[in-house]
N, C-alpha and C. Protein backbone atom coordinates (compact mmCIF):
# COMPACT_ATOMS: atom_id res chain seq x y z
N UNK A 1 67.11 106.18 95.24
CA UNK A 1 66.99 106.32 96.68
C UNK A 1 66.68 107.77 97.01
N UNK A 2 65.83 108.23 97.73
CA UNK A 2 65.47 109.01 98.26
C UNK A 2 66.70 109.73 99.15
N UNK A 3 66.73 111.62 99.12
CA UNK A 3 67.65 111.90 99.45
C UNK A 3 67.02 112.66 100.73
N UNK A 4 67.54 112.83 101.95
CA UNK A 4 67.16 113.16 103.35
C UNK A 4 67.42 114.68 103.08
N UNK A 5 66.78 115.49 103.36
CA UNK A 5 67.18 117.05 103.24
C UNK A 5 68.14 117.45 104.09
N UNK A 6 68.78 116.88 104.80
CA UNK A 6 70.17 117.05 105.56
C UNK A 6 71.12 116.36 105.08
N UNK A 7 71.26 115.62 103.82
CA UNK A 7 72.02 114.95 103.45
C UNK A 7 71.79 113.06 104.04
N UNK A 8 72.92 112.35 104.26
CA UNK A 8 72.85 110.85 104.75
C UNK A 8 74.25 110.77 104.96
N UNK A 9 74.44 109.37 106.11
CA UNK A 9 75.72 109.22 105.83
C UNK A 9 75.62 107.63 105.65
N UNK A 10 76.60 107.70 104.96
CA UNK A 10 77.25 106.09 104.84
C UNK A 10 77.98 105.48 105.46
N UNK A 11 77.64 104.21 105.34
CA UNK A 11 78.40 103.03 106.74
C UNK A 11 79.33 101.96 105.12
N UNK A 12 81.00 102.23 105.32
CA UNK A 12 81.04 101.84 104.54
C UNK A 12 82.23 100.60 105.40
N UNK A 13 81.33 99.42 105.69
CA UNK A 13 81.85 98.52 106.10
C UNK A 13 82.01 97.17 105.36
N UNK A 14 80.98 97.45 104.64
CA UNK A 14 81.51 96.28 103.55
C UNK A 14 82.96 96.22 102.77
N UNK A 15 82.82 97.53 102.83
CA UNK A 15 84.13 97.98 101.95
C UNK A 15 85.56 97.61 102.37
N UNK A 16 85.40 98.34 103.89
CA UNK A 16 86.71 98.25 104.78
C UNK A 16 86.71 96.73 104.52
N UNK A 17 85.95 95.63 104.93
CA UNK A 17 85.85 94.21 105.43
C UNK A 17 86.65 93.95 103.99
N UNK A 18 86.31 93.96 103.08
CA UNK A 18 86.62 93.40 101.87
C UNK A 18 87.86 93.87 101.51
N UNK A 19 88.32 95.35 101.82
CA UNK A 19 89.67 95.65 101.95
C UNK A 19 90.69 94.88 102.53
N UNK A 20 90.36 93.95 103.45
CA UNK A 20 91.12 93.49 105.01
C UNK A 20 90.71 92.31 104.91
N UNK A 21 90.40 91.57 103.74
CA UNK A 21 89.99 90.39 103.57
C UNK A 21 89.54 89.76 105.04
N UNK A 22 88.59 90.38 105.70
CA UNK A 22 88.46 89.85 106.93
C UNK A 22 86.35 89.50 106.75
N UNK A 23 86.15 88.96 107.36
CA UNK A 23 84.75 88.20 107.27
C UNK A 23 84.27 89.20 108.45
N UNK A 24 82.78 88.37 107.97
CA UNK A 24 81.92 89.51 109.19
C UNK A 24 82.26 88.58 110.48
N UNK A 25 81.80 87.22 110.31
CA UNK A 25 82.39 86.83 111.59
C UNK A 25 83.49 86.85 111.90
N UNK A 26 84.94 86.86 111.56
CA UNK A 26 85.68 87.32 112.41
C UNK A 26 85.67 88.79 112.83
N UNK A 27 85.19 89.47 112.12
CA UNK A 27 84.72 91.05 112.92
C UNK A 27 84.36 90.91 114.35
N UNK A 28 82.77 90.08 113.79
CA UNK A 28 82.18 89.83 114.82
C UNK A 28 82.63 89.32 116.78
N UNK A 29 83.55 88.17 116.06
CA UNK A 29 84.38 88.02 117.60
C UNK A 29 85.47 88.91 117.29
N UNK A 30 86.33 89.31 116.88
CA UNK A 30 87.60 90.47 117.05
C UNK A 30 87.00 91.55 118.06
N UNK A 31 85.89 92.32 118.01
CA UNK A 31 85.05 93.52 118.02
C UNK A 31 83.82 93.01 119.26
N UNK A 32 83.83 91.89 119.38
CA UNK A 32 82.97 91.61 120.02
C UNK A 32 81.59 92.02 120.33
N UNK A 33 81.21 91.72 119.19
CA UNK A 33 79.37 91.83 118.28
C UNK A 33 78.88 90.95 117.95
N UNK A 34 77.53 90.99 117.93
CA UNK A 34 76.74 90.57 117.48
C UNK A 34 76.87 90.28 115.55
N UNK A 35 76.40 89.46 115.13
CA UNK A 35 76.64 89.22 113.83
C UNK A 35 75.72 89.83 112.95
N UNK A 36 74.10 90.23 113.81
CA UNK A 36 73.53 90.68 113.02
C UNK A 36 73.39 92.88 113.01
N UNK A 37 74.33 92.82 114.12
CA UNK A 37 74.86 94.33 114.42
C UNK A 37 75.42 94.37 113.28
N UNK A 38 76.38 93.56 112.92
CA UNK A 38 77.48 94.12 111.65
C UNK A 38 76.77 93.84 110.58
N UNK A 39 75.63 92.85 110.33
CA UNK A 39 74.89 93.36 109.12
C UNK A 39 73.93 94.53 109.30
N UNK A 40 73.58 94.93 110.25
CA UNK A 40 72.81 95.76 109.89
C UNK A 40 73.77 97.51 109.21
N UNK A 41 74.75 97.51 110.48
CA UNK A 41 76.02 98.62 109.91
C UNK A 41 76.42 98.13 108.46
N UNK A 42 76.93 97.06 107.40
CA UNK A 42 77.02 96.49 106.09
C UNK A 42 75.81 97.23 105.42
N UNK A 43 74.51 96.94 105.48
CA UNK A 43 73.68 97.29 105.25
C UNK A 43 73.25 98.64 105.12
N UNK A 44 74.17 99.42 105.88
CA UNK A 44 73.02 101.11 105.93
C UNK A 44 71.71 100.99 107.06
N UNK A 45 71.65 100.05 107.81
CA UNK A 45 70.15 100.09 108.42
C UNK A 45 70.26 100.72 110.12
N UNK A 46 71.42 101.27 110.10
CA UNK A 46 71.68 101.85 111.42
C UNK A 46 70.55 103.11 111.70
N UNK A 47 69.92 103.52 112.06
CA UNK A 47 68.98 104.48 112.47
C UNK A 47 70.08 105.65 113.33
N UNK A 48 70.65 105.26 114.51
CA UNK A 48 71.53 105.72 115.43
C UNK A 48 72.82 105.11 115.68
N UNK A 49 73.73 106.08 115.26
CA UNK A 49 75.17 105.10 115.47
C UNK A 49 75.68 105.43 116.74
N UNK A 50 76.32 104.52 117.15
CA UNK A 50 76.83 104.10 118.72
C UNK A 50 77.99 104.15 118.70
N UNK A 51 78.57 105.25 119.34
CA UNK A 51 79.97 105.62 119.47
C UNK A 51 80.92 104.42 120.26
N UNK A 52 80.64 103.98 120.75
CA UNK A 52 81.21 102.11 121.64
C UNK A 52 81.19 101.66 120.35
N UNK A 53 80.16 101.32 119.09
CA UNK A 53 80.42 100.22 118.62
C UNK A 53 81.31 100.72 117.23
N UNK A 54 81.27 102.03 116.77
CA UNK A 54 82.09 102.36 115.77
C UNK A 54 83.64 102.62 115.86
N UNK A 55 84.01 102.66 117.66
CA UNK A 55 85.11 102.41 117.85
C UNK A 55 85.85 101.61 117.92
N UNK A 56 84.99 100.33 118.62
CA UNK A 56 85.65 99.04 118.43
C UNK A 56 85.54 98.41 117.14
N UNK A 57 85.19 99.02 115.98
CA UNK A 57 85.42 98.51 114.34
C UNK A 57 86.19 99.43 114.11
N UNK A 58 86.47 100.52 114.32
CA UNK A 58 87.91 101.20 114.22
C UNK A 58 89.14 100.75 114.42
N UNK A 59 89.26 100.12 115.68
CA UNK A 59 90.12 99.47 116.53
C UNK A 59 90.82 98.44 115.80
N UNK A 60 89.21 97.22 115.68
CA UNK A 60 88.96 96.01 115.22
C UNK A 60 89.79 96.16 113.74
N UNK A 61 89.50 97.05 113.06
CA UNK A 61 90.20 97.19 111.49
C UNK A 61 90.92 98.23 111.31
N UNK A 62 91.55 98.81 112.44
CA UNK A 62 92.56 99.82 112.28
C UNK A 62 93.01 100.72 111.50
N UNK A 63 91.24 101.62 111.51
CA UNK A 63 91.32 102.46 110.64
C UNK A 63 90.61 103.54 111.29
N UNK A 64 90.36 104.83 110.76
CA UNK A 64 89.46 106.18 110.89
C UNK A 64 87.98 106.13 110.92
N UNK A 65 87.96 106.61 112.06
CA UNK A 65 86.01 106.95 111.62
C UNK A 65 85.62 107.40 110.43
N UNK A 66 87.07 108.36 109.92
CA UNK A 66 86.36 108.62 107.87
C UNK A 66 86.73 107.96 106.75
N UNK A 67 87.25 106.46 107.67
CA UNK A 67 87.09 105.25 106.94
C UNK A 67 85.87 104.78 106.30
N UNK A 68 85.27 104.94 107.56
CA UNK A 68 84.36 104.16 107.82
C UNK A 68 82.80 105.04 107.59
N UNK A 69 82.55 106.20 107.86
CA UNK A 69 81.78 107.16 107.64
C UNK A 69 82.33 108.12 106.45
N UNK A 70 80.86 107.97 105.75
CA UNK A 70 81.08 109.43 104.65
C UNK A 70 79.73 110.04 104.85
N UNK A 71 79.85 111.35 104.27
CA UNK A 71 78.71 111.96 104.63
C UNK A 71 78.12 112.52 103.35
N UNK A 72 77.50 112.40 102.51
CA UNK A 72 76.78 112.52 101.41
C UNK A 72 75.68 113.91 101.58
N UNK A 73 76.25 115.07 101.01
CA UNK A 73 75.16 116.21 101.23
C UNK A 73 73.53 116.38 100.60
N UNK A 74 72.92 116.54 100.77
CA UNK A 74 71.44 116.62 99.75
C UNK A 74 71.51 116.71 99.03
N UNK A 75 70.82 116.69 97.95
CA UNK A 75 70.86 116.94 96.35
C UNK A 75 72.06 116.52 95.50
N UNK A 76 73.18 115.44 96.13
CA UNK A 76 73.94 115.14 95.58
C UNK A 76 73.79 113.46 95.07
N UNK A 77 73.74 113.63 93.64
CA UNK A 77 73.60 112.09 93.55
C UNK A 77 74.67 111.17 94.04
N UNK A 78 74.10 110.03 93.90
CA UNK A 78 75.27 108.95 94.28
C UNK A 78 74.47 107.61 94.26
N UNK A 79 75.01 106.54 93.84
CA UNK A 79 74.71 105.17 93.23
C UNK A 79 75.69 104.25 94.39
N UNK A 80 74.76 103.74 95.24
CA UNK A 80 75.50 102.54 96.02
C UNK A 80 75.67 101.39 95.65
């Protein structure tokens, strides 16, 4: 994967979900989203993250934004 010269960050929601044995659809209604919102955040395909919707998956799974966000600097490898 190609590394962004500002670094990248990661959406690590698969992770939390699987931590919390909780499904995307119940995310989905807990959090009250869209189903294909939370795949795209699962995915990495967020372009712009939305402070409304990373709070209510905070909320939703009662955890930290640096749960949920990591921030990966340039030139640093890493294998997803």
């Amino acid at each position: 994967m190609l590394q962004d010269r500002n670094g990248r960050i990661i959406i690590k929601l698969t992770q939390l979900l699987e931590d919390r044995k909780m499904s995307k659809n119940m995310l989905s209604h807990r959090a009250e989203m869209q189903r294909d919102q939370i795949n795209h955040y699962c995915n990495n395909k967020i372009t712009r993250l939305d402070v409304d919707v990373l709070a209510r998956i905070c909320t939703t799974l009662e955890c930290s934004i640096s749960d949920l966000l990591e921030y990966v600097p340039p030139h640093e490898s890493r294998e997803d």
